[in-house]
Protein backbone atom coordinates (compact mmCIF):
# COMPACT_ATOMS: atom_id res chain seq x y z
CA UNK A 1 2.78 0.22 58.00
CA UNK A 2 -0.86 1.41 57.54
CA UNK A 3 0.48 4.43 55.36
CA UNK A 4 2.39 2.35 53.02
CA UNK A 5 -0.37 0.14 52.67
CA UNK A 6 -2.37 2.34 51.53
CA UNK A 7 0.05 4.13 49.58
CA UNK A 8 0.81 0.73 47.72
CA UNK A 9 -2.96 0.46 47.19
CA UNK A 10 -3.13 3.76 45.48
CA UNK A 11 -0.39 3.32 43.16
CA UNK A 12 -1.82 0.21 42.14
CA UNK A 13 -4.86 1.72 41.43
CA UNK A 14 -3.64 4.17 39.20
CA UNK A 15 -1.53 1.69 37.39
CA UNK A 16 -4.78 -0.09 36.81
CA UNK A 17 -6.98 2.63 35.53
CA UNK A 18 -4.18 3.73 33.51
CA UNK A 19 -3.98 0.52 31.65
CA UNK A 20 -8.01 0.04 31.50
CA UNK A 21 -7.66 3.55 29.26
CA UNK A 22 -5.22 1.83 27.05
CA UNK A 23 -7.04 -0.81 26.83
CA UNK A 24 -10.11 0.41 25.80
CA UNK A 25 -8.69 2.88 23.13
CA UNK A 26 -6.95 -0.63 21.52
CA UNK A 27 -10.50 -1.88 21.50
CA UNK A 28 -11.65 0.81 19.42
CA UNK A 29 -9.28 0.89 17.05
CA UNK A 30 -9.45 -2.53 16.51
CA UNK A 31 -13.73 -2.74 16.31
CA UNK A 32 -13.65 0.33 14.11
CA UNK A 33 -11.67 -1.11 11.24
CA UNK A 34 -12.81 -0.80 7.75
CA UNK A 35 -13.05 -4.19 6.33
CA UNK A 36 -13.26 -6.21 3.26
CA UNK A 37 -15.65 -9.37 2.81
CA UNK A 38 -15.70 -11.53 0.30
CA UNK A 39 -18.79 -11.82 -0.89
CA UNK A 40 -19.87 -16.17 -0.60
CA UNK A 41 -16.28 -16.46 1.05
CA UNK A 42 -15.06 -19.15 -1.46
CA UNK A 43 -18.13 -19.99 -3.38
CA UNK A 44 -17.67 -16.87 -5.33
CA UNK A 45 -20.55 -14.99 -6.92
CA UNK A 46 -22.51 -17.30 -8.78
CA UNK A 47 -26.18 -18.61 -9.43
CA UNK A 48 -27.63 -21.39 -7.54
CA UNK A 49 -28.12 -23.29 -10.82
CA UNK A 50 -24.24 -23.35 -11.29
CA UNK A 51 -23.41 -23.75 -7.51
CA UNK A 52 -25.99 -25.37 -5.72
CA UNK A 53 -25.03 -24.73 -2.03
CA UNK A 54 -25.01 -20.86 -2.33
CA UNK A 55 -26.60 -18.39 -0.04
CA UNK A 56 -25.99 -15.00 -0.22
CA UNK A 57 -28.63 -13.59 2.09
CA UNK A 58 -27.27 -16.17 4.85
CA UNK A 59 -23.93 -15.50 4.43
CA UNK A 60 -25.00 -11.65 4.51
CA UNK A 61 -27.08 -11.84 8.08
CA UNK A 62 -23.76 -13.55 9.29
CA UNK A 63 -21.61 -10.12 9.07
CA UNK A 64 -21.40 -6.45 9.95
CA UNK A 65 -21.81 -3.84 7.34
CA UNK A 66 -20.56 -0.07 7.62
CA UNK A 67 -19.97 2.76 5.67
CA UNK A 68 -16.29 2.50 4.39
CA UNK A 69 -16.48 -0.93 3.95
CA UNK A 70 -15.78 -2.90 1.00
CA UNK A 71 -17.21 -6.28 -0.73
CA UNK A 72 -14.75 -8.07 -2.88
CA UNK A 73 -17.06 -9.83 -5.82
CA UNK A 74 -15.98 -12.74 -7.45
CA UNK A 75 -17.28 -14.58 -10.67
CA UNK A 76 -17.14 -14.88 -13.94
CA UNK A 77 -18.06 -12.56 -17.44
CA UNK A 78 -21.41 -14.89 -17.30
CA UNK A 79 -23.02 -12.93 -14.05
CA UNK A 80 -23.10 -9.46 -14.03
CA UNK A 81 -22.97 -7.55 -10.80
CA UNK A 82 -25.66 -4.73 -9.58
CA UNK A 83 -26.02 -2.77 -7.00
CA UNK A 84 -29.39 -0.77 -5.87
CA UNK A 85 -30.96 1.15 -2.96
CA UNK A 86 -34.30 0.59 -5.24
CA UNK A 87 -36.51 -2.10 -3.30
CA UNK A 88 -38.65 -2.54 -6.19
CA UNK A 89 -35.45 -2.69 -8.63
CA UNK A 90 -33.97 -5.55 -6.60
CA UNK A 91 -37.77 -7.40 -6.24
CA UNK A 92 -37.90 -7.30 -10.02
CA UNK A 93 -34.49 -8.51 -10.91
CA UNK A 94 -34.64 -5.85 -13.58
CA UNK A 95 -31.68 -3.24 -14.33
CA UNK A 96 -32.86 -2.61 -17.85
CA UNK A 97 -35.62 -0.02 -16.43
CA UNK A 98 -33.47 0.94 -13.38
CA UNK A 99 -33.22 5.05 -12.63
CA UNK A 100 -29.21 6.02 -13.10
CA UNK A 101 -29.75 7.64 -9.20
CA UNK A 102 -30.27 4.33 -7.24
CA UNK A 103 -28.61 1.66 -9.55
CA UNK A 104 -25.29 0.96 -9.90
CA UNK A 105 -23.93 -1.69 -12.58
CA UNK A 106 -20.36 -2.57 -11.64
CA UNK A 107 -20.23 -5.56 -13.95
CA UNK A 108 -21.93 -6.13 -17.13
CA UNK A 109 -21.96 -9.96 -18.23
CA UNK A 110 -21.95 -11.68 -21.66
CA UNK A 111 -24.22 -14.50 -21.92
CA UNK A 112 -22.64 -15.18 -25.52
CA UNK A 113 -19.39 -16.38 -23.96
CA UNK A 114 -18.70 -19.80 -24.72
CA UNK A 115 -15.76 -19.26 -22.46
CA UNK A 116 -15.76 -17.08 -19.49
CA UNK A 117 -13.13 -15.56 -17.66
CA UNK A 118 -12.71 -14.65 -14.46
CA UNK A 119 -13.80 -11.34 -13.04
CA UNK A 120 -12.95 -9.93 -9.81
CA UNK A 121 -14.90 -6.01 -8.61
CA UNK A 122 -14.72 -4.57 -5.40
CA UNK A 123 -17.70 -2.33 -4.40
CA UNK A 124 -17.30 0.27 -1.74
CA UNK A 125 -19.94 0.74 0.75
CA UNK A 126 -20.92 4.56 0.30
CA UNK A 127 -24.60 5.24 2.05
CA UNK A 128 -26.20 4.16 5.05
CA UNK A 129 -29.08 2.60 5.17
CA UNK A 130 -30.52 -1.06 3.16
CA UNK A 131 -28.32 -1.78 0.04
CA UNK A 132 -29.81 -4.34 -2.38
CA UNK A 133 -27.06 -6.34 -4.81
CA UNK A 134 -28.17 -9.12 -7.67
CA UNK A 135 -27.16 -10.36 -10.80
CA UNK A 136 -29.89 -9.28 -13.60
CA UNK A 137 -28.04 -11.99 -16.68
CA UNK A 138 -30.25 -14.08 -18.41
CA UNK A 139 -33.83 -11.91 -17.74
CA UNK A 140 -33.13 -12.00 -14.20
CA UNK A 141 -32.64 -15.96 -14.58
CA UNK A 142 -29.30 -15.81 -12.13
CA UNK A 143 -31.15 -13.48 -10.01
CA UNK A 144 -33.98 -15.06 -9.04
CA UNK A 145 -32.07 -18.76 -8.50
CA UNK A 146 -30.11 -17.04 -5.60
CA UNK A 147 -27.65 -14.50 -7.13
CA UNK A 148 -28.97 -12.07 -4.96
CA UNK A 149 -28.59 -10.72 -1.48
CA UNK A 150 -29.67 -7.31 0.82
CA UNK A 151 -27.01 -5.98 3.83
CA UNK A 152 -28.09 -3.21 6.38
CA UNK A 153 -25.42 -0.57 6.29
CA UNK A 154 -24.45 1.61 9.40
CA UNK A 155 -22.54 4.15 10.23
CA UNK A 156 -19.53 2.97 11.68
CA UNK A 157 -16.64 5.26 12.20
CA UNK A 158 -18.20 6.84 8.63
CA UNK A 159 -16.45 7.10 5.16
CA UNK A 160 -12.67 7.55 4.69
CA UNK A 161 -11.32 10.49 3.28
CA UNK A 162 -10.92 8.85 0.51
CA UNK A 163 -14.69 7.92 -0.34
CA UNK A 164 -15.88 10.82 1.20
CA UNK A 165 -13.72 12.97 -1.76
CA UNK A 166 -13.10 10.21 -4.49
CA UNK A 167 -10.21 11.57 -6.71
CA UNK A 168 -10.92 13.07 -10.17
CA UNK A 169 -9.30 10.11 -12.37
CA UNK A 170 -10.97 7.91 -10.46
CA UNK A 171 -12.91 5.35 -12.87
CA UNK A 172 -16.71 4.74 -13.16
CA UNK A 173 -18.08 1.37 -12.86
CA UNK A 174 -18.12 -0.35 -16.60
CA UNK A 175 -18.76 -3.05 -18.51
CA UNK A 176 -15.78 -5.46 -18.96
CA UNK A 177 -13.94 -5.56 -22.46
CA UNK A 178 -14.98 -8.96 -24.02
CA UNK A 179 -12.95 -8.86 -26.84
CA UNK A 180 -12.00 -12.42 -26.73
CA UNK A 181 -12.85 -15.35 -24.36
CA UNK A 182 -9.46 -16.08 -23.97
CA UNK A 183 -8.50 -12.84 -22.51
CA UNK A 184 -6.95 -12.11 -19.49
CA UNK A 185 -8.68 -11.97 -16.02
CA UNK A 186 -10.98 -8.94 -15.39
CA UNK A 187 -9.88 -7.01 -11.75
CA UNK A 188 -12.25 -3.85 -11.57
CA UNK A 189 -11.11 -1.88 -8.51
CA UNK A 190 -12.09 1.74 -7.67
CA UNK A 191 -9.32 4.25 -7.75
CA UNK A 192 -10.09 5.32 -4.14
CA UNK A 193 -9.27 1.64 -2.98
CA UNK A 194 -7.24 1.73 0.21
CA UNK A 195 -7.39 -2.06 0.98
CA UNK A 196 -8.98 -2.31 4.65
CA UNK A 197 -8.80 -5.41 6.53
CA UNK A 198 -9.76 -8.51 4.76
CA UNK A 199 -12.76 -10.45 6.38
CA UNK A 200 -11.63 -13.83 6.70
CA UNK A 201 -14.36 -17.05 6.90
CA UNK A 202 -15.63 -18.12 10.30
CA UNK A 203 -13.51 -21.17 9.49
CA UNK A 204 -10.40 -19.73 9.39
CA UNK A 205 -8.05 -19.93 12.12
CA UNK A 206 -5.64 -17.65 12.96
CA UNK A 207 -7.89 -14.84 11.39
CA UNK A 208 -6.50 -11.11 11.28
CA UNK A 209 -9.56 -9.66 11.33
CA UNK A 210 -10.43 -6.40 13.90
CA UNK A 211 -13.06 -8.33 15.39
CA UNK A 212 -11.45 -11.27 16.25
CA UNK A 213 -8.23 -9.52 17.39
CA UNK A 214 -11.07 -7.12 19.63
CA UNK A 215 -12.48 -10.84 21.39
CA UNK A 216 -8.77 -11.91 22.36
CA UNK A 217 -7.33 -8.28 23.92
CA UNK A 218 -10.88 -8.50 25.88
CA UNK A 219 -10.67 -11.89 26.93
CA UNK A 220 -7.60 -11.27 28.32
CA UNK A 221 -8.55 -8.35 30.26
CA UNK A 222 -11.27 -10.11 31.89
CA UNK A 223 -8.96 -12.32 33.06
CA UNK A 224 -6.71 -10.08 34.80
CA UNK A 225 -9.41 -7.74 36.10
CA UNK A 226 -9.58 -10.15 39.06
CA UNK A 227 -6.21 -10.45 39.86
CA UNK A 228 -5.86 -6.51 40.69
CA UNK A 229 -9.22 -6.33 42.50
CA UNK A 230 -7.74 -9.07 44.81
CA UNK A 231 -4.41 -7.28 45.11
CA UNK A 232 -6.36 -4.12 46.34
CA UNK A 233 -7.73 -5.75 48.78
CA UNK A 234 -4.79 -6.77 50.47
């Protein structure tokens, strides 16, 4: 009786540490995702002058940055879109005497517009390290009422394949074609795009999101973790 016992005991055991293995390598796959965020959720990109309740640098602090990642801009042809690892750049609100090494202009904007259109980028997170976005319209106007915002950028699982080796036709950033202010919607996507899981709002229920799926496949295993220490006891 004592030898089946403890034969029982063992098996269980093994069961168990076989499914703690498979459990942890679902973890990682799911925290190690390569995300999109949508940069003010649904306020869009904007100035605080034109939306009010906008906070970039909040909303920013809320979320987890890493290399591969990707944040989905969206506004209008009246706020332009910049990205710098230039402290001094992004403290100035200045991309007119920005060096072509540390600044990036994804979106140029056209204050002229009597009617702008939307515009929709999405900017791939390419070096570690702080990464400093604003809009410079308007002097630096739109920047300095809150069209700005710094993220922290870490390593993560490190770039794709396809960032690491972007594709020869793949497009540089540009200035959208304002021939008309009745023309259709501006998308700029990179070529190298590969559409990583979308980062849905805290206020979202039923979210997809790595994280979120990580909490629940966790919880769970907490909760079952005393259950077998109970059975091998017996």
């Amino acid at each position: 009786m004592g030898h089946s016992s403890g034969y029982y005991r063992t098996s269980v055991l093994q069961f168990f540490t076989i499914v703690s293995c498979l459990l942890v390598l679902s973890f990682s796959g799911s925290a190690a995702a390569y995300k999109n965020y949508t940069v003010g959720d649904s306020l869009g990109w904007f100035d605080s002058l034109e939306k009010p309740e906008v906070n970039y640098q909040k909303w920013a602090d809320s979320k987890n940055f890493s290399l591969g990642d990707f944040l989905i801009f969206n506004t209008d042809n009246n706020h332009s879109i910049i990205q710098t690892y230039n402290f001094t750049t992004y403290k100035l609100c200045d991309y007119d005497d920005a060096l072509q090494n540390d600044t990036v202009q994804w979106s140029a904007a056209d204050p002229s517009s009597t009617a702008p259109h939307p515009v929709s980028v999405a900017v791939p997170l390419l070096k570690e390290g702080m990464t400093y976005f604003f809009s410079s319209d308007y002097d630096g106007e739109q920047c300095s009422n809150g069209q700005r915002f710094k993220v922290n950028v870490t390593h993560g699982q490190g770039l794709p394949k396809s960032l690491e080796d972007p594709p020869d036709d793949a497009p540089a950033p540009n200035s959208p074609d304002f021939g008309s202010d009745d023309s259709a919607p501006e998308t700029i996507v990179p070529a190298n795009f590969d559409h990583p899981i979308e980062e849905n709002s805290d206020k979202d229920e039923g979210s997809g999101s790595g994280a979120i799926s990580f909490d629940g496949r966790f919880n769970v295993f907490l909760m079952l973790l005393p259950v077998v220490c109970v059975i091998l006891m017996l």
